[in-house]
Every structure is written in C-alpha cells, then in structure tokens.
PDB file of N, CA and C in Angstrom:
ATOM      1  N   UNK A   1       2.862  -3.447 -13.788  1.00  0.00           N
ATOM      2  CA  UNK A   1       3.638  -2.238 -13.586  1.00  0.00           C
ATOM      3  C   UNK A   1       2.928  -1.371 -12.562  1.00  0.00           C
ATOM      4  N   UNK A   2       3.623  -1.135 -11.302  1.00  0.00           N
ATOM      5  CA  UNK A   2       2.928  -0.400 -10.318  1.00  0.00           C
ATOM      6  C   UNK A   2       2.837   1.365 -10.493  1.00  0.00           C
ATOM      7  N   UNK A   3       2.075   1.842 -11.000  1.00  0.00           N
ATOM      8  CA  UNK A   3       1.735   3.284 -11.105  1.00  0.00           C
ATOM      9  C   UNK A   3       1.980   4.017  -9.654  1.00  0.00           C
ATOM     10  N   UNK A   4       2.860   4.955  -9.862  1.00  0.00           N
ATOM     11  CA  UNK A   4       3.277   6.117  -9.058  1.00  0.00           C
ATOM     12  C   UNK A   4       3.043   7.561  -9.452  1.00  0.00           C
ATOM     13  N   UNK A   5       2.970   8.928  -8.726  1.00  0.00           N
ATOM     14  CA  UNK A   5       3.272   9.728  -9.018  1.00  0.00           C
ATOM     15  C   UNK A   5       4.441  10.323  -9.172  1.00  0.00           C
ATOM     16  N   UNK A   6       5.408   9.489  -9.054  1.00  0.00           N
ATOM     17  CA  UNK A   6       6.547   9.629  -9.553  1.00  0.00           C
ATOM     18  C   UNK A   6       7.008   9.052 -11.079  1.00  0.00           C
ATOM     19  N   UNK A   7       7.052  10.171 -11.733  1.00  0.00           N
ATOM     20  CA  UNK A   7       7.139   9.520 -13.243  1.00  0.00           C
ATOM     21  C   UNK A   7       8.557  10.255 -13.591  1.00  0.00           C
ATOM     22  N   UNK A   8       9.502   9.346 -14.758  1.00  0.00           N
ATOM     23  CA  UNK A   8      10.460   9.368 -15.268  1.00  0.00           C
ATOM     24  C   UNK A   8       9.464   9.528 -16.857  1.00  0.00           C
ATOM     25  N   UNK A   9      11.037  10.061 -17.533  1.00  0.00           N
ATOM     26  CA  UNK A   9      10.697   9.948 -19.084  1.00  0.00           C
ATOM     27  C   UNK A   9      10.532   8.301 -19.782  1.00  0.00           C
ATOM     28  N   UNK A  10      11.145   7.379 -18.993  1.00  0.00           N
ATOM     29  CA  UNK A  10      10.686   6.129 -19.680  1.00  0.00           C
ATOM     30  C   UNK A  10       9.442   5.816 -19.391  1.00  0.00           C
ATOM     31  N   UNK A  11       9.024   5.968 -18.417  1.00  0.00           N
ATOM     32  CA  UNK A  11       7.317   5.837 -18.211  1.00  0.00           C
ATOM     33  C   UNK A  11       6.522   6.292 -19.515  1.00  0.00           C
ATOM     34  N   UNK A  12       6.615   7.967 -19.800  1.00  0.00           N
ATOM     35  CA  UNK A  12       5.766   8.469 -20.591  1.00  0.00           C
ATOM     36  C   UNK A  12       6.461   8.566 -22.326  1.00  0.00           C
ATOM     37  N   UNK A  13       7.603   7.974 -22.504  1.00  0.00           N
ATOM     38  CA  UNK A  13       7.679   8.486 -23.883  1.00  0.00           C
ATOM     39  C   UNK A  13       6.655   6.784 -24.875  1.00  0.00           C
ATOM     40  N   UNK A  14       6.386   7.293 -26.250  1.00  0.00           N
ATOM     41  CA  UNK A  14       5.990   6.574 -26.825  1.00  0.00           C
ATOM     42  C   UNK A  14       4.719   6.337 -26.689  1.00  0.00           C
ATOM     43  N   UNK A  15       4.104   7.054 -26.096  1.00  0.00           N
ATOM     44  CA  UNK A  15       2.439   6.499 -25.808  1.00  0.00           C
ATOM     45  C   UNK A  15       2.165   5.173 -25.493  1.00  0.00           C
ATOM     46  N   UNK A  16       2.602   4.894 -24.362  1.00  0.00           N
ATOM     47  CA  UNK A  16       2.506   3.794 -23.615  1.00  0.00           C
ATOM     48  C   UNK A  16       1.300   3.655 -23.021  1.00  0.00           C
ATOM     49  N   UNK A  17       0.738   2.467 -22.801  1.00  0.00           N
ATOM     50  CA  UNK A  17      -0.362   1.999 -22.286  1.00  0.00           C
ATOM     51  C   UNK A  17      -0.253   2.830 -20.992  1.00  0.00           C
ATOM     52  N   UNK A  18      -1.209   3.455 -19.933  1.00  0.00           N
ATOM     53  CA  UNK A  18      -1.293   3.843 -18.391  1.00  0.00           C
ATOM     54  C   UNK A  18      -2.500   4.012 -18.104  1.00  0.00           C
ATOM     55  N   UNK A  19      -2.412   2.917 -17.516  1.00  0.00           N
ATOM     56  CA  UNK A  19      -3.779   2.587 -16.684  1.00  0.00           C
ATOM     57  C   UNK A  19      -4.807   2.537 -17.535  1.00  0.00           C
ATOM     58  N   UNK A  20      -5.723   2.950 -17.915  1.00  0.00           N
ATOM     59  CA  UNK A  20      -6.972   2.119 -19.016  1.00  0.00           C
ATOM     60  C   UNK A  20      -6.457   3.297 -19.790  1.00  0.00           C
ATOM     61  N   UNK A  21      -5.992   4.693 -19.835  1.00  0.00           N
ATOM     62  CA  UNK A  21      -6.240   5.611 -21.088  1.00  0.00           C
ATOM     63  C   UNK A  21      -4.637   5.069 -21.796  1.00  0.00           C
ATOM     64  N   UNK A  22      -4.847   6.060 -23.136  1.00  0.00           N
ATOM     65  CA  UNK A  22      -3.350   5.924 -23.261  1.00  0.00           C
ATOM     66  C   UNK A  22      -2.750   7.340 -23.715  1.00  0.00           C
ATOM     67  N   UNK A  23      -1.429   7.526 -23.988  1.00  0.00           N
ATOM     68  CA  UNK A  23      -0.783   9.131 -24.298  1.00  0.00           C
ATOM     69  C   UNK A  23       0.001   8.679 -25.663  1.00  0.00           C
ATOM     70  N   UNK A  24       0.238   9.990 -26.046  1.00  0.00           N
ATOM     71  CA  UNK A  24       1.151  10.072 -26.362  1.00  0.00           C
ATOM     72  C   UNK A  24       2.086  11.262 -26.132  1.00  0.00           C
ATOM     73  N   UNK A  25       3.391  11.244 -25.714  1.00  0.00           N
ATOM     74  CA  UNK A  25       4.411  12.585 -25.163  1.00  0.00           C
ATOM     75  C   UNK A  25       5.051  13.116 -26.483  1.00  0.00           C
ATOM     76  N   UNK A  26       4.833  14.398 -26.796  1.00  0.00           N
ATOM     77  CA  UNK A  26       5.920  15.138 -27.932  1.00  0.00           C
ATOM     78  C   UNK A  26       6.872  15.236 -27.001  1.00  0.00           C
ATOM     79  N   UNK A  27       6.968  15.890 -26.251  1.00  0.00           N
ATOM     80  CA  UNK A  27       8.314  16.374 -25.149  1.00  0.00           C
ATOM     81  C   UNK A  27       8.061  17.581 -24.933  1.00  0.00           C
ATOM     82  N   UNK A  28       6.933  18.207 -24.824  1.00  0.00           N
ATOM     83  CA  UNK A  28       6.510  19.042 -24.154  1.00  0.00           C
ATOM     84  C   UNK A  28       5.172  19.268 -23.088  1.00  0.00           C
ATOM     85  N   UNK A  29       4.209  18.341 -23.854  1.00  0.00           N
ATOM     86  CA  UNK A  29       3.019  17.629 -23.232  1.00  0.00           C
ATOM     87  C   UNK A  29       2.710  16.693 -23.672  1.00  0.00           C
ATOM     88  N   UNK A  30       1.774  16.029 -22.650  1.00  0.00           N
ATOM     89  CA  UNK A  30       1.279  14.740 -23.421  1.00  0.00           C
ATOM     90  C   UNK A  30      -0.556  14.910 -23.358  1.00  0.00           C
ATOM     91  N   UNK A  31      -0.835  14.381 -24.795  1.00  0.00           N
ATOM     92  CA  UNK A  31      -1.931  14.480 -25.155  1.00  0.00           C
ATOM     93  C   UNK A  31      -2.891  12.480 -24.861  1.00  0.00           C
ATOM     94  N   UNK A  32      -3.422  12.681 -23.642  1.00  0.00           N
ATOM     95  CA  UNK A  32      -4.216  12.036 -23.141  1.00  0.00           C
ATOM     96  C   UNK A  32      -5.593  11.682 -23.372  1.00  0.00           C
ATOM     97  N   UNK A  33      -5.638  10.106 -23.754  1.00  0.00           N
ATOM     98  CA  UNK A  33      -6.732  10.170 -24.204  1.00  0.00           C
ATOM     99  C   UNK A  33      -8.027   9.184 -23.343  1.00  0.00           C
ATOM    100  N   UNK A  34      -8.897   9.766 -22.994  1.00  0.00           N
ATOM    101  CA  UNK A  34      -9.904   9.621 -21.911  1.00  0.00           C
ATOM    102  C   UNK A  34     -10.046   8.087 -21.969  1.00  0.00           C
ATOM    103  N   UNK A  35     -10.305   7.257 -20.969  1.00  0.00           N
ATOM    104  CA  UNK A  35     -10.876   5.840 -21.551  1.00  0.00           C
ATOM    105  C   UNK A  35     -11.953   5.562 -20.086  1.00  0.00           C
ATOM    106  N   UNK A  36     -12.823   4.076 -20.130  1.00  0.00           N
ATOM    107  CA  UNK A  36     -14.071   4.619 -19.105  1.00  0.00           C
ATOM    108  C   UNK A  36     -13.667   4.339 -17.838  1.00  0.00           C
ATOM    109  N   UNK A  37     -14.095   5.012 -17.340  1.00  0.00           N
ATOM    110  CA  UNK A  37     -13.663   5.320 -15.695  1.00  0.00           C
ATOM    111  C   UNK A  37     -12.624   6.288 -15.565  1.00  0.00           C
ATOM    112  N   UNK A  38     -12.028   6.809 -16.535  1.00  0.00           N
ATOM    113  CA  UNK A  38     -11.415   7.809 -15.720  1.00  0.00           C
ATOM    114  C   UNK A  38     -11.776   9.055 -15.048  1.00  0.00           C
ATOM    115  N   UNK A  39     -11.266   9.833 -14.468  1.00  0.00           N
ATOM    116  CA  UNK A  39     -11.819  10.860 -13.872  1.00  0.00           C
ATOM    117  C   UNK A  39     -10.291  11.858 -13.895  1.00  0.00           C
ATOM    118  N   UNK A  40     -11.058  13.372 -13.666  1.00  0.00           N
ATOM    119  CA  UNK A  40      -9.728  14.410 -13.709  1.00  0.00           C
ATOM    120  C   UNK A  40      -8.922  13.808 -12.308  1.00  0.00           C
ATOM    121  N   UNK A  41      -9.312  13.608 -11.816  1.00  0.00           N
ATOM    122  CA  UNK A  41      -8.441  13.720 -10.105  1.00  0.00           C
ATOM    123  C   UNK A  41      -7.632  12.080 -10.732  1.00  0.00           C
ATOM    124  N   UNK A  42      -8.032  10.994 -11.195  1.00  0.00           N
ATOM    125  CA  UNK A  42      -8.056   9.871 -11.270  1.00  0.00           C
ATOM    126  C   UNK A  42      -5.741  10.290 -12.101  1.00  0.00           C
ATOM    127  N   UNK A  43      -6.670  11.094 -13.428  1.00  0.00           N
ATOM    128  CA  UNK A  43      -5.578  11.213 -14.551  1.00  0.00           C
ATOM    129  C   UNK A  43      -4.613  11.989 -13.961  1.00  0.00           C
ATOM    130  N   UNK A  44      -4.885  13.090 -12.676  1.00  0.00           N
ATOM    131  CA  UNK A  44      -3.978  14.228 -12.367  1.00  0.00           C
ATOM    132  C   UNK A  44      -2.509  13.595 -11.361  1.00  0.00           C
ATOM    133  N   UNK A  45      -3.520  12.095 -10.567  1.00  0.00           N
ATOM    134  CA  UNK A  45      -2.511  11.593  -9.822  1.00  0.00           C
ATOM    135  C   UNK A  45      -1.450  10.854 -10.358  1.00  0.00           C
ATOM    136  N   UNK A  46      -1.998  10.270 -11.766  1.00  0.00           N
ATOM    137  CA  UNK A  46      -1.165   9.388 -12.330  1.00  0.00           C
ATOM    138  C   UNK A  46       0.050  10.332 -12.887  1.00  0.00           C
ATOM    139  N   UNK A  47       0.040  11.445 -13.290  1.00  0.00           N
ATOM    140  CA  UNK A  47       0.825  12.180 -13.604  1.00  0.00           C
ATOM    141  C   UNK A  47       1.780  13.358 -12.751  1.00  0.00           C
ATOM    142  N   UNK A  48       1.108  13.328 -11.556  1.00  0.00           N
ATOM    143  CA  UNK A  48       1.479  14.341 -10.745  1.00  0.00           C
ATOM    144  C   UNK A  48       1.411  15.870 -10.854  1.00  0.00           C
ATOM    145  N   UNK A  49      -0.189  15.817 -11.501  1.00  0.00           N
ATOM    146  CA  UNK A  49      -0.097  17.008 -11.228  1.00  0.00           C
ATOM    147  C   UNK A  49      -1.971  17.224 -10.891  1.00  0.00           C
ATOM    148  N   UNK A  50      -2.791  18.250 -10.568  1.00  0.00           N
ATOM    149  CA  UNK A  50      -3.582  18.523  -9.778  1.00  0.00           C
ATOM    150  C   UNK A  50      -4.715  18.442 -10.884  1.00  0.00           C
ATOM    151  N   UNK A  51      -6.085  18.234 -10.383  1.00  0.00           N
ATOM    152  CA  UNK A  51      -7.246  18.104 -11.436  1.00  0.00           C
ATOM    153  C   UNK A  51      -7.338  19.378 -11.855  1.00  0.00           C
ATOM    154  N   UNK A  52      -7.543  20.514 -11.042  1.00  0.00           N
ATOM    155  CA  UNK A  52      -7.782  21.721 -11.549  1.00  0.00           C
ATOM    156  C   UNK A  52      -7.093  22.071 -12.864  1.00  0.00           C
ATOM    157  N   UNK A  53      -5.450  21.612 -12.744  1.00  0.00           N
ATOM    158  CA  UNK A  53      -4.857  22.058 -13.598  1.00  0.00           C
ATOM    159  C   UNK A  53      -5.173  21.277 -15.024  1.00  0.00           C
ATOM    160  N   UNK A  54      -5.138  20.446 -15.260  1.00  0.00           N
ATOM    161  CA  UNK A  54      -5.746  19.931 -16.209  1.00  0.00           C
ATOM    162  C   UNK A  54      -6.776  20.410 -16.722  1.00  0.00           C
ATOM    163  N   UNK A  55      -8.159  21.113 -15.695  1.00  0.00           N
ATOM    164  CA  UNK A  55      -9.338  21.742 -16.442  1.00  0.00           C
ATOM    165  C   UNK A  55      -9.266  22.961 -17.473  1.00  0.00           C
ATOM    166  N   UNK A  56      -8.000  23.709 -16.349  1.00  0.00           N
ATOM    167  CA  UNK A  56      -7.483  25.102 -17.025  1.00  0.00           C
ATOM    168  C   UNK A  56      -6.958  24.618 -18.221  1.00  0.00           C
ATOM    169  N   UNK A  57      -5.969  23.424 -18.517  1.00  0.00           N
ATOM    170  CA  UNK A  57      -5.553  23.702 -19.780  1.00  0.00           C
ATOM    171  C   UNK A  57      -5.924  23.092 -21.021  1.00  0.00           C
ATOM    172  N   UNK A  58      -7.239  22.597 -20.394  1.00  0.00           N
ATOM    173  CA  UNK A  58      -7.953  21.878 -21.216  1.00  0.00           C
ATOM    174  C   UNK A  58      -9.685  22.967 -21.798  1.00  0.00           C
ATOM    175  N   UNK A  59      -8.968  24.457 -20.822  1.00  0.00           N
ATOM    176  CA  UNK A  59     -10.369  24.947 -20.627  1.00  0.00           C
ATOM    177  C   UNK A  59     -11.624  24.167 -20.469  1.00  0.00           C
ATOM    178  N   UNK A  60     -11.983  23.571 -19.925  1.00  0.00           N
ATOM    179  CA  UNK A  60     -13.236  22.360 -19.208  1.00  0.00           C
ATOM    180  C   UNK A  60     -14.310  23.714 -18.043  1.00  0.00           C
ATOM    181  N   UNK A  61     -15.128  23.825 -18.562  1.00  0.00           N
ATOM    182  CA  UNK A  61     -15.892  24.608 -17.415  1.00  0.00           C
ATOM    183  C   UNK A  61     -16.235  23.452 -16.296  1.00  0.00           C
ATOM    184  N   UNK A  62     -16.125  22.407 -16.565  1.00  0.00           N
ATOM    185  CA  UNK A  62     -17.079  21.624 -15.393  1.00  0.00           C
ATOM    186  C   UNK A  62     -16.435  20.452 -14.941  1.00  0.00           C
ATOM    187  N   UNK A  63     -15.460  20.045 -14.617  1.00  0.00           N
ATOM    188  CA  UNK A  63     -14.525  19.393 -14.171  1.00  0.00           C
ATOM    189  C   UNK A  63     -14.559  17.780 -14.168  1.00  0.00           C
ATOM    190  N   UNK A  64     -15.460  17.693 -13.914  1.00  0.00           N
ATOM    191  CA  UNK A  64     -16.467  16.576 -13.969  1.00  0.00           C
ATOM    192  C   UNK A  64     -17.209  16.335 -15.412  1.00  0.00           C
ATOM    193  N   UNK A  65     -16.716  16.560 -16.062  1.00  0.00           N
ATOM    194  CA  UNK A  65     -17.265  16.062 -17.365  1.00  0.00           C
ATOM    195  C   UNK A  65     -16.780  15.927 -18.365  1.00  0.00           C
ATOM    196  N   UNK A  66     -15.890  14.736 -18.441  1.00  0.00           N
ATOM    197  CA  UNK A  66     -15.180  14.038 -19.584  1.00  0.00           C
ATOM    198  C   UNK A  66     -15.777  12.913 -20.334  1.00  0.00           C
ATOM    199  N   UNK A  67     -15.298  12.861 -21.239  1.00  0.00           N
ATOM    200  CA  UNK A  67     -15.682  11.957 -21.834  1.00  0.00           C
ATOM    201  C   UNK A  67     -15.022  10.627 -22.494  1.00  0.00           C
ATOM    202  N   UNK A  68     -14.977   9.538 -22.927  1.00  0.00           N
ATOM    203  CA  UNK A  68     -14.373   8.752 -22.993  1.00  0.00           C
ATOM    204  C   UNK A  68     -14.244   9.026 -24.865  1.00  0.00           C
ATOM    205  N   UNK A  69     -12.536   8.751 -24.999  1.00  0.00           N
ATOM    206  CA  UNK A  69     -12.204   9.395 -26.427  1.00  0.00           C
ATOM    207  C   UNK A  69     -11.354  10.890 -25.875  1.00  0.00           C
ATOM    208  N   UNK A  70     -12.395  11.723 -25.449  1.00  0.00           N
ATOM    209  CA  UNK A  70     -11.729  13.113 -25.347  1.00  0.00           C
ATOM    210  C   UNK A  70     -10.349  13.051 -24.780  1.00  0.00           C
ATOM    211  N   UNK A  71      -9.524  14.106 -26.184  1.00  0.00           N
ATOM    212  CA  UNK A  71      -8.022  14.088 -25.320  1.00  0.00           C
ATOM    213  C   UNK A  71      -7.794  15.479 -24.888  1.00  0.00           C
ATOM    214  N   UNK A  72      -6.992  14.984 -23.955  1.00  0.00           N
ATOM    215  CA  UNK A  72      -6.204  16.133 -23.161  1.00  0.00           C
ATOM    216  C   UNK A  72      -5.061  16.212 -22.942  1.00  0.00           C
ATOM    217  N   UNK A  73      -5.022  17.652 -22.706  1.00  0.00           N
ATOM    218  CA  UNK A  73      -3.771  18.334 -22.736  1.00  0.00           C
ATOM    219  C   UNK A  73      -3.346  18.298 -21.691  1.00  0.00           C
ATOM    220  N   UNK A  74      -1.602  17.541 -21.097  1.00  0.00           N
ATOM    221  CA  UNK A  74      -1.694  17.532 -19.924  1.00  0.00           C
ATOM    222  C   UNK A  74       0.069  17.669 -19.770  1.00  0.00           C
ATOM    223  N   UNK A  75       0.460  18.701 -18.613  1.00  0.00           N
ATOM    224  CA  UNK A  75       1.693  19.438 -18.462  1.00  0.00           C
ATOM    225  C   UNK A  75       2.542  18.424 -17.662  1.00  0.00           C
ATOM    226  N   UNK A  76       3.049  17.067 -17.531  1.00  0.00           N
ATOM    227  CA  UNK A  76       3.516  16.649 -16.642  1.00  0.00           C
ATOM    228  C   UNK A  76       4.952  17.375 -15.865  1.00  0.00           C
ATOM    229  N   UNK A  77       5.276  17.184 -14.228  1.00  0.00           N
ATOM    230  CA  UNK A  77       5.978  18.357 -14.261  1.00  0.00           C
ATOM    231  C   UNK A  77       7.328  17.957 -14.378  1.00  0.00           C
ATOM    232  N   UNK A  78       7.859  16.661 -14.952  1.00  0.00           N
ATOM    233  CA  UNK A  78       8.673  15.834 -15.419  1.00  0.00           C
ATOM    234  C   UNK A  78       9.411  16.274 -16.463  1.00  0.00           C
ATOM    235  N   UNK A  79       8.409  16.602 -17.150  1.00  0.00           N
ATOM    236  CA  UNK A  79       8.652  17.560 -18.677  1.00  0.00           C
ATOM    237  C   UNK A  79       8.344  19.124 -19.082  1.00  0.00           C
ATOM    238  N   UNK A  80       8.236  19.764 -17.980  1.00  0.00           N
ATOM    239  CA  UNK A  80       7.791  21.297 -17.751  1.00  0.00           C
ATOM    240  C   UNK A  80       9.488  21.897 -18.268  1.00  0.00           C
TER     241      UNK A  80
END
C-alpha cells in the first residue's frame, strides 16, 4: 500500500496498520502509537499535517524526543 499525504477516511478508520506505528481514529483524532524509527516530521507527513503541530498537541518540549510505545495525539486535517 503506497503511503501518501493524501489520506481518505478508509485509510485511517479502524486502527490500521501505517507504516511501522499503528492508530487508532475515534472520528475526531487519532491516537498514534510511536514504533522504532519513527520521527515527528516522519508521522506529520504520513498524515498531512506539520511536526510542530503534533508537538503542540502533544505538549512535547523537545520535538525530537519520542519514544517508542508513546501515543499521540494527532489532528488529521481529513477529520478536523
């Protein structure tokens, strides 16, 4: 399955496998869960939306420092 930043709701409902992490979508956000190698910029493209933003709503002081397990909160703008 070729990953875009173009995402539909069949992409993200159900907590589907994407790319090594996985989600799950209520239908308002999806709560993302870190797996190794990812990175904010890595997770922001797959979703289309920006690393920063993810730090803010994850409050993250340091952008660069995730961890594998840690989930996040993430606004896709699919589902905004």
């Amino acid at each position: 399955m070729a990953v875009t930043n173009d995402i539909s709701l069949e992409n993200v409902n159900g907590g589907t496998p994407y790319a090594e992490g996985t989600f799950v979508n209520n239908g308002k956000f999806i709560l993302y869960t870190v797996a190794p190698g990812d990175t904010l910029v890595g997770i922001g493209s797959r979703f289309g939306v920006h690393y920063m933003q993810i730090a803010q709503w994850n409050h993250l002081a340091d952008p660069s420092m995730i961890v594998v397990g840690q989930q996040l909160t993430i606004y896709p703008n699919v589902i905004q």
